[in-house]
N, C-alpha and C. Protein backbone atom coordinates (compact mmCIF):
# COMPACT_ATOMS: atom_id res chain seq x y z
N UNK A 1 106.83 119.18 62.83
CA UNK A 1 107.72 118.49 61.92
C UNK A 1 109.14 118.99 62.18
N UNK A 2 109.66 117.99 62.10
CA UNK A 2 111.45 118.28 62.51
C UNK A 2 112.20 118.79 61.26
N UNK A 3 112.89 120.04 61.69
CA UNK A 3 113.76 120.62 60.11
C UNK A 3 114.34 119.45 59.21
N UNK A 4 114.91 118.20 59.86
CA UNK A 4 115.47 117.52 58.67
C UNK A 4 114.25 116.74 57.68
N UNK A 5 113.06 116.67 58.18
CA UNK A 5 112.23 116.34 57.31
C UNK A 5 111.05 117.32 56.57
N UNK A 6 111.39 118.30 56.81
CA UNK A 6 111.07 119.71 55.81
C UNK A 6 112.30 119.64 55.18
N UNK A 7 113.49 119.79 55.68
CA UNK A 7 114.49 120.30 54.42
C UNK A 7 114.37 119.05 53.80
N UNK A 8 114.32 117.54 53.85
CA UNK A 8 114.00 116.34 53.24
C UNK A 8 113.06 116.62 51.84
N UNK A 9 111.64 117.15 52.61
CA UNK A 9 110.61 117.38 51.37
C UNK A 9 110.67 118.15 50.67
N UNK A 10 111.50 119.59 51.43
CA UNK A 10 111.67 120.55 50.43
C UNK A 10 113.02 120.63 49.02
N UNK A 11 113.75 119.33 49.42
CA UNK A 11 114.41 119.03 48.53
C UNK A 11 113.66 117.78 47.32
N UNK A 12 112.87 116.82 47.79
CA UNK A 12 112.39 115.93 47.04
C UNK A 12 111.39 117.18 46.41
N UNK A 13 110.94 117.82 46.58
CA UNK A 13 110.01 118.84 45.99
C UNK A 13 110.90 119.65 44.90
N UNK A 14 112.02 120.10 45.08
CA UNK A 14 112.92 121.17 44.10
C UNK A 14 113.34 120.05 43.24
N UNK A 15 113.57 118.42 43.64
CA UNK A 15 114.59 117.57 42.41
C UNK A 15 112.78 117.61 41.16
N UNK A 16 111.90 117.23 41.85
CA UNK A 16 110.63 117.11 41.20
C UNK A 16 110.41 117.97 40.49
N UNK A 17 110.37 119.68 40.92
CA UNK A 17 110.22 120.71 40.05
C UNK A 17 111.19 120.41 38.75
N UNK A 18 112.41 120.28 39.01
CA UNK A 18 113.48 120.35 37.80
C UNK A 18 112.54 119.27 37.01
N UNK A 19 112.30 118.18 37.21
CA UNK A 19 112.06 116.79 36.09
C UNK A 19 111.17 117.46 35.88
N UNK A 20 109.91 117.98 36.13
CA UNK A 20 108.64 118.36 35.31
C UNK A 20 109.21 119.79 34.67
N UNK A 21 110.18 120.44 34.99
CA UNK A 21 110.59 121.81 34.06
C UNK A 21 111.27 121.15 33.44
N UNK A 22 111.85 120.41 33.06
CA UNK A 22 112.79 119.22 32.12
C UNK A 22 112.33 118.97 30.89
N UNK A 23 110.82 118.26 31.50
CA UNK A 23 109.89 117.64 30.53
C UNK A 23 108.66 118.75 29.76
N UNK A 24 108.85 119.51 30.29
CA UNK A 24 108.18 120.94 30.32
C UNK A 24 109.35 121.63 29.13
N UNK A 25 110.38 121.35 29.15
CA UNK A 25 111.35 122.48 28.04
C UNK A 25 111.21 121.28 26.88
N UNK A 26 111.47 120.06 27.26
CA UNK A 26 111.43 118.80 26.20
C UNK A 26 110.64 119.19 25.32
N UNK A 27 108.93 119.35 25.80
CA UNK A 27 107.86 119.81 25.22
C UNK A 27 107.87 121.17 24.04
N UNK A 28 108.01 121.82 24.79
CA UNK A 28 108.00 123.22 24.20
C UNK A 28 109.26 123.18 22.80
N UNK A 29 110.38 122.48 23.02
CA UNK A 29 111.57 122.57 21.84
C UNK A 29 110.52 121.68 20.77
N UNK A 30 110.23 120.23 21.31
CA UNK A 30 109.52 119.39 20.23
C UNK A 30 108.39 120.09 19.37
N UNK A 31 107.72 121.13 20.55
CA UNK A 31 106.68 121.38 19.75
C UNK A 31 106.98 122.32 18.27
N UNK A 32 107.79 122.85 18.57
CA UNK A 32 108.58 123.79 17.71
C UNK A 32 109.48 123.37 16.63
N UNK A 33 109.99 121.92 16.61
CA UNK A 33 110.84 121.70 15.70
C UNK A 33 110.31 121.39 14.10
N UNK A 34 108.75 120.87 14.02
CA UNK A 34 108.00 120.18 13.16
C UNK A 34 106.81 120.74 13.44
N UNK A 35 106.12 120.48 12.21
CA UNK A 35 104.86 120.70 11.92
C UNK A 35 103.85 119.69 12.71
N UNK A 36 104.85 118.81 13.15
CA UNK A 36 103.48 117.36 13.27
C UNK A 36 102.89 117.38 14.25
N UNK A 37 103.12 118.62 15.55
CA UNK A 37 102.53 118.61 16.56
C UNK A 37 100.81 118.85 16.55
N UNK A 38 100.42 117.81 17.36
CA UNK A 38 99.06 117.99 17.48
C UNK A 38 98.46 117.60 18.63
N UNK A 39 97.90 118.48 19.32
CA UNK A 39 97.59 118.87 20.67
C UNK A 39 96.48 117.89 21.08
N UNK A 40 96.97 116.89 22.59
CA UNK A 40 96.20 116.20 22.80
C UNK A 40 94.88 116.98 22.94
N UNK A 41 94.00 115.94 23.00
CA UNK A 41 92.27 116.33 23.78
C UNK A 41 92.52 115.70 25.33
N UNK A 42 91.87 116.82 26.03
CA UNK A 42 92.13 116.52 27.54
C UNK A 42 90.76 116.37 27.87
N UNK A 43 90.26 114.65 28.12
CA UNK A 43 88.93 114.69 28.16
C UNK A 43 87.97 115.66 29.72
N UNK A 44 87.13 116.14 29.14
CA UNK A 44 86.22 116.51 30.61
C UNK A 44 86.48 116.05 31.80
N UNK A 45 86.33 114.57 32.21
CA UNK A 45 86.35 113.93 33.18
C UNK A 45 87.64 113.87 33.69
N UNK A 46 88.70 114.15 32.83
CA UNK A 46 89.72 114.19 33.12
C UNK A 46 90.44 115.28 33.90
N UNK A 47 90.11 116.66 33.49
CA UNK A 47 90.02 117.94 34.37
C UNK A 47 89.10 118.04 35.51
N UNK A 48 88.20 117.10 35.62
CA UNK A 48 87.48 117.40 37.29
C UNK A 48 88.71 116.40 37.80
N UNK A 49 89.84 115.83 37.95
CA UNK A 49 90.21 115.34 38.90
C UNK A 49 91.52 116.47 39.31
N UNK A 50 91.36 117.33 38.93
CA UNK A 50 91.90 118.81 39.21
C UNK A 50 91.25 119.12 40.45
N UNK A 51 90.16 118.90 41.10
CA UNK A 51 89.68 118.71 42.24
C UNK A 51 90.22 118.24 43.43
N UNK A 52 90.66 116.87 42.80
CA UNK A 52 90.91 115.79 43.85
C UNK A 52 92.16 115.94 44.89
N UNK A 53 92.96 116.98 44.36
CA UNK A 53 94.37 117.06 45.04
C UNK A 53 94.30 118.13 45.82
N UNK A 54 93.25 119.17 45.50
CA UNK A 54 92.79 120.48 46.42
C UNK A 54 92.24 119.63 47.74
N UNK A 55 90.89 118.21 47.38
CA UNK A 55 89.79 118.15 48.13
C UNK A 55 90.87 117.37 49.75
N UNK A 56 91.91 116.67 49.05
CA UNK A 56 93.01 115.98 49.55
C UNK A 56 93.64 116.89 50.71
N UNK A 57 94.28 117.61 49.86
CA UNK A 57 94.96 119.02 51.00
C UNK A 57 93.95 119.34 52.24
N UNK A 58 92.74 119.21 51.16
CA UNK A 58 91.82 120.38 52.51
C UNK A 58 91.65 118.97 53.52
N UNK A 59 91.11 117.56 53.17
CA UNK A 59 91.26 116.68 54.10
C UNK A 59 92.49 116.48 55.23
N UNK A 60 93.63 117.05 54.72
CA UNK A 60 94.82 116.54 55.52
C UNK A 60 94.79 117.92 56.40
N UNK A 61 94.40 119.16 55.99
CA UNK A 61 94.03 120.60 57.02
C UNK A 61 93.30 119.86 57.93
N UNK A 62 92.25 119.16 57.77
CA UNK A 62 90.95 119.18 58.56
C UNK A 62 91.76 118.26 59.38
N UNK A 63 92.71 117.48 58.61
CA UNK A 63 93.10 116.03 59.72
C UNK A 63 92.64 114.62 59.80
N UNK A 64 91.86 114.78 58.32
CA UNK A 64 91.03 113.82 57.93
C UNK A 64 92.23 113.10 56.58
N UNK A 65 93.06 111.88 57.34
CA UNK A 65 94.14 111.52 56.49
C UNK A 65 93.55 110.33 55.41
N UNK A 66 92.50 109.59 56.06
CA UNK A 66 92.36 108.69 55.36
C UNK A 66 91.34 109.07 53.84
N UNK A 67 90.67 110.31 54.06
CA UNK A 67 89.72 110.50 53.35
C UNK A 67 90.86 111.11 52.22
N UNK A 68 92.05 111.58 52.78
CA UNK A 68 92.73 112.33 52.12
C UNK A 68 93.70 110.59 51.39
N UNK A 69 93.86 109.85 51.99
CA UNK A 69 94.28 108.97 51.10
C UNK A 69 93.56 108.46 49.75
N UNK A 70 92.26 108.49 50.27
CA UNK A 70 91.28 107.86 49.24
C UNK A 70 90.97 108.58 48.05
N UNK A 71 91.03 109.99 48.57
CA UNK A 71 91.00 110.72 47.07
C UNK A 71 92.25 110.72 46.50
N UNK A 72 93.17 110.87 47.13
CA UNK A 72 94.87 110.46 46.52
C UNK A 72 94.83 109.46 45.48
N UNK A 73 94.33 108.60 46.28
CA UNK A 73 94.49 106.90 45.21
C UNK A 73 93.50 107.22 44.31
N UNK A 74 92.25 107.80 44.00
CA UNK A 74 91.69 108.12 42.92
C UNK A 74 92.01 109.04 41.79
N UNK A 75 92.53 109.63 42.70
CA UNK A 75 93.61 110.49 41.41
C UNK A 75 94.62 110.00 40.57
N UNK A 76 95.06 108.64 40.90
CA UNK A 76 96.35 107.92 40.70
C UNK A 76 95.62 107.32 39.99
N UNK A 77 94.84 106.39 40.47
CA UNK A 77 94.13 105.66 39.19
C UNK A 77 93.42 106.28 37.78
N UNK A 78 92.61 107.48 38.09
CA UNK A 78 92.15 107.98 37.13
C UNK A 78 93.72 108.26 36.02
N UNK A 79 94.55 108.82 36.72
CA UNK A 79 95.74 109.33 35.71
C UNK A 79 96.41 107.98 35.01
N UNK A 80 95.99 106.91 35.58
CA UNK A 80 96.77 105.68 34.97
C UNK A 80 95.46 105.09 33.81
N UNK A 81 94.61 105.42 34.15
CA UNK A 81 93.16 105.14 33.32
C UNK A 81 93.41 105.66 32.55
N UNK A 82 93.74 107.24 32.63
CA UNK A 82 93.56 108.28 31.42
C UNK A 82 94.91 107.70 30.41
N UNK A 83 95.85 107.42 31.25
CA UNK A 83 97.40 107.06 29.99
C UNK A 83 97.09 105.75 29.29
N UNK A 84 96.43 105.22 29.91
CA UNK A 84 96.44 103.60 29.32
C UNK A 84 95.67 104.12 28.15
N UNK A 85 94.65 104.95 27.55
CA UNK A 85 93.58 105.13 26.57
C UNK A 85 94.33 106.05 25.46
N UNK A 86 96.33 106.03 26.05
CA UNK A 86 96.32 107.50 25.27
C UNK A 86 97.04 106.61 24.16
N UNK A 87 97.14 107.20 22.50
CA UNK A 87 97.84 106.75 21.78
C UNK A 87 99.32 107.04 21.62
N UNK A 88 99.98 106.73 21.85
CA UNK A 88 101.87 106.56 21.98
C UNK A 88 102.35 106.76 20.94
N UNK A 89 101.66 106.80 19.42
CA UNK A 89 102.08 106.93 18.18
C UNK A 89 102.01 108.89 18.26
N UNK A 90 100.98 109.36 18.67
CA UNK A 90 100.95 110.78 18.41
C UNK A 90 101.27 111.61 19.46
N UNK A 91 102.53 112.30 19.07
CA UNK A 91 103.45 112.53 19.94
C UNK A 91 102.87 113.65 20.76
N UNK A 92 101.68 114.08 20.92
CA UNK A 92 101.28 115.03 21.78
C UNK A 92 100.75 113.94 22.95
N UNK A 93 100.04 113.53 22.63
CA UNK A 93 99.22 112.23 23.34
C UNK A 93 100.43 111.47 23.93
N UNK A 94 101.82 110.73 23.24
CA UNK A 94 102.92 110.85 24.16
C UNK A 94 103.40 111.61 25.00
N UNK A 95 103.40 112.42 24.99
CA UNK A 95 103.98 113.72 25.80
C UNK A 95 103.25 114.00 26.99
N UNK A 96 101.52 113.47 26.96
CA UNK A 96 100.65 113.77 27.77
C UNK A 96 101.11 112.47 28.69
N UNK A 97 101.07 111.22 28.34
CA UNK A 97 101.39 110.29 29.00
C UNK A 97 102.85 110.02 29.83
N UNK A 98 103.42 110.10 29.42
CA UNK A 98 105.02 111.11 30.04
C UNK A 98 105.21 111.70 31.12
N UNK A 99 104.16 112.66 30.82
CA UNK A 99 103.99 113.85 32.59
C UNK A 99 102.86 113.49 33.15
N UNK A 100 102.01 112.35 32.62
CA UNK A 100 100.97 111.82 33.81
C UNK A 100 100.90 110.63 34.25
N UNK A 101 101.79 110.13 33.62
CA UNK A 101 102.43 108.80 34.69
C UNK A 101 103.64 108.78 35.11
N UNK A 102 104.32 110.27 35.08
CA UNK A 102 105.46 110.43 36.15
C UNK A 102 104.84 111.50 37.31
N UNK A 103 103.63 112.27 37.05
CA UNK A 103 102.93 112.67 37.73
C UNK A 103 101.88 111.80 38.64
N UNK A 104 101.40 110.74 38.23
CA UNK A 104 101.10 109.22 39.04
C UNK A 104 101.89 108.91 39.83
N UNK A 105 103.13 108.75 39.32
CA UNK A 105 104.58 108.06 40.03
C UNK A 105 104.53 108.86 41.60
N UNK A 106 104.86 110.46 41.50
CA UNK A 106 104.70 111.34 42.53
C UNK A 106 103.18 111.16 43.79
N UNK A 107 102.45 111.13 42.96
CA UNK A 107 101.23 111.63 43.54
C UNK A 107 101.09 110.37 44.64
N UNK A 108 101.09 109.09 43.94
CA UNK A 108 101.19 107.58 44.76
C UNK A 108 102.47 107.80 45.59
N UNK A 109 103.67 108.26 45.76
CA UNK A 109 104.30 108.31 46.32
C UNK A 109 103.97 108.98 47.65
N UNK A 110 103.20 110.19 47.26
CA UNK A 110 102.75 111.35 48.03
C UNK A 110 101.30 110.51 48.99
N UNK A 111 100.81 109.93 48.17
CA UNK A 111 99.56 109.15 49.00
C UNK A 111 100.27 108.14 50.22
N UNK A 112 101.31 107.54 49.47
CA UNK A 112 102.09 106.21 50.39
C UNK A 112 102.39 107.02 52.04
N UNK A 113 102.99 108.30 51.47
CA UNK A 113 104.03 109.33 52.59
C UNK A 113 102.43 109.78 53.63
N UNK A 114 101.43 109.75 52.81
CA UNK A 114 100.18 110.24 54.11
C UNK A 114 99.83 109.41 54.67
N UNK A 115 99.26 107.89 53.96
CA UNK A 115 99.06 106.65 55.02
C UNK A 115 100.27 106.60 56.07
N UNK A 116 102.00 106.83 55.97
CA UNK A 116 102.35 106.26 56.78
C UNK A 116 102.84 107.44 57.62
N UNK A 117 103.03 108.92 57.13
CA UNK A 117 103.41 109.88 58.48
C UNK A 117 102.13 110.92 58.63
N UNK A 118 101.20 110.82 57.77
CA UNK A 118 100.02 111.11 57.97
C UNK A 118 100.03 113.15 57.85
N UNK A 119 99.73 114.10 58.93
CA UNK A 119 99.68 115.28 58.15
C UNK A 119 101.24 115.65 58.22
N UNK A 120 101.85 115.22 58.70
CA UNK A 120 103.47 115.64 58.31
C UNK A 120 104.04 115.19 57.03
N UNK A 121 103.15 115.23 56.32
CA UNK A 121 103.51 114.70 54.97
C UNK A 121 102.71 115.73 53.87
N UNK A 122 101.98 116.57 54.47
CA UNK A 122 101.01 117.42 54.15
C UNK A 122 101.48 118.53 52.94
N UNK A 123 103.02 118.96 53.33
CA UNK A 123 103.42 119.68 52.21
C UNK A 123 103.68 119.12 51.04
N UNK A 124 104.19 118.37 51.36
CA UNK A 124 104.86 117.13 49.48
C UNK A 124 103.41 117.10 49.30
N UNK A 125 101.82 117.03 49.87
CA UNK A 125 101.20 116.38 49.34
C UNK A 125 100.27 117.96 48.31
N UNK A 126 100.64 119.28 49.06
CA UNK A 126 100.13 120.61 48.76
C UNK A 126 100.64 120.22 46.98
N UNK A 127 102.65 120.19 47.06
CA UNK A 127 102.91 120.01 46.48
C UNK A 127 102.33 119.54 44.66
N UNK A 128 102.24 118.22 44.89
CA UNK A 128 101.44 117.28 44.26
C UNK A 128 100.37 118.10 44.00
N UNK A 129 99.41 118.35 44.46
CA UNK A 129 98.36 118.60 43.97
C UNK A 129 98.71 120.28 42.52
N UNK A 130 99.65 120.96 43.43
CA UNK A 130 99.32 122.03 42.45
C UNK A 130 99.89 121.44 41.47
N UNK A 131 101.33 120.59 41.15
CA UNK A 131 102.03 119.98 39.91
C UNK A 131 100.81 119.39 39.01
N UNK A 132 99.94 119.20 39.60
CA UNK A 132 99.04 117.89 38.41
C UNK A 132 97.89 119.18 37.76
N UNK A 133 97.61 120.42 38.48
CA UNK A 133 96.97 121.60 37.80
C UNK A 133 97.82 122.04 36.95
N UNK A 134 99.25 121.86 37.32
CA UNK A 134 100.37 122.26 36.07
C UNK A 134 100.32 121.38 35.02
N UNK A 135 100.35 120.30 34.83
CA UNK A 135 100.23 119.40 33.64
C UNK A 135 98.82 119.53 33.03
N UNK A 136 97.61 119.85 33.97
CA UNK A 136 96.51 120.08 32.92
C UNK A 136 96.60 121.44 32.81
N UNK A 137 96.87 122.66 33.17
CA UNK A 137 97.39 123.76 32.27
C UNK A 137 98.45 123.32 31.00
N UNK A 138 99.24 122.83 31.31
CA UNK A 138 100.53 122.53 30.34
C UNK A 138 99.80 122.14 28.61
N UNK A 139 98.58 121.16 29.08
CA UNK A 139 98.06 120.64 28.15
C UNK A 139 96.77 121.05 27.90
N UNK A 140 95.88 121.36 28.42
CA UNK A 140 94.86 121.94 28.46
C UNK A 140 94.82 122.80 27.42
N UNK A 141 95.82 124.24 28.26
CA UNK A 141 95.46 125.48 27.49
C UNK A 141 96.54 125.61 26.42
N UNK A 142 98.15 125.23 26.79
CA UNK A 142 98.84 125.75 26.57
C UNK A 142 99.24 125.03 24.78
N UNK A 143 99.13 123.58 25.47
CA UNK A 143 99.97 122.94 24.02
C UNK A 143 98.92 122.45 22.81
């Protein structure tokens, strides 16, 4: 991989960190201002796709891009499955939907970047995967 497209990813990677530490401080002030916070439920099925972005990485090691696309796009869908079911009135359950369909936004981006430069796309995609263990920590354990 040529330095201008590492320093490329490693900058689309640092603007990304800031928006999820953004939405990450958003969180933490809201939760604190009022009583009304109430901590989504992060269903079961929803934490095995905490899997899918490891099983991804290890496909794009092996060199296996397409297998690594396919679990990509299942991860994308499941996270758009999981937001569509969430309620928007309760602002934890907002908050969940927030960072997992801007975490969708990334991850499909990150799938698009492997179909078309394939493992040179491999870090944004390392990336991705640990960010979406950060949002189910974020919510999981934390909020």
């Amino acid at each position: 991989m040529s330095s201008v497209a590492r320093t490329g990813q490693t900058l689309l990677m640092a603007a990304s960190s800031m928006l999820f530490a953004a939405f990450t401080s958003a969180l933490v002030v809201r939760r604190g201002l009022t009583g009304d916070w109430a901590a989504p439920e992060v269903p079961a099925w929803l934490w095995a796709t905490a899997l899918l972005g490891p099983a991804a990485s290890f496909c794009v090691a092996r060199g296996w891009v397409r297998g690594a696309v396919l679990l990509g796009s299942a991860l994308v869908a499941a996270q758009v499955a999981a937001a569509a079911g969430l309620r928007m009135t309760v602002i934890g359950e907002a908050f969940l939907a927030v960072l997992m369909v801007a975490h969708a936004v990334h991850a499909a981006g990150g799938v698009a970047a492997l179909a078309r430069w394939g493992e040179r796309a491999a870090l944004y995609w390392h990336f991705v995967g640990a960010l979406w263990i950060y949002v189910l920590f974020l919510f999981g354990v934390w909020a």
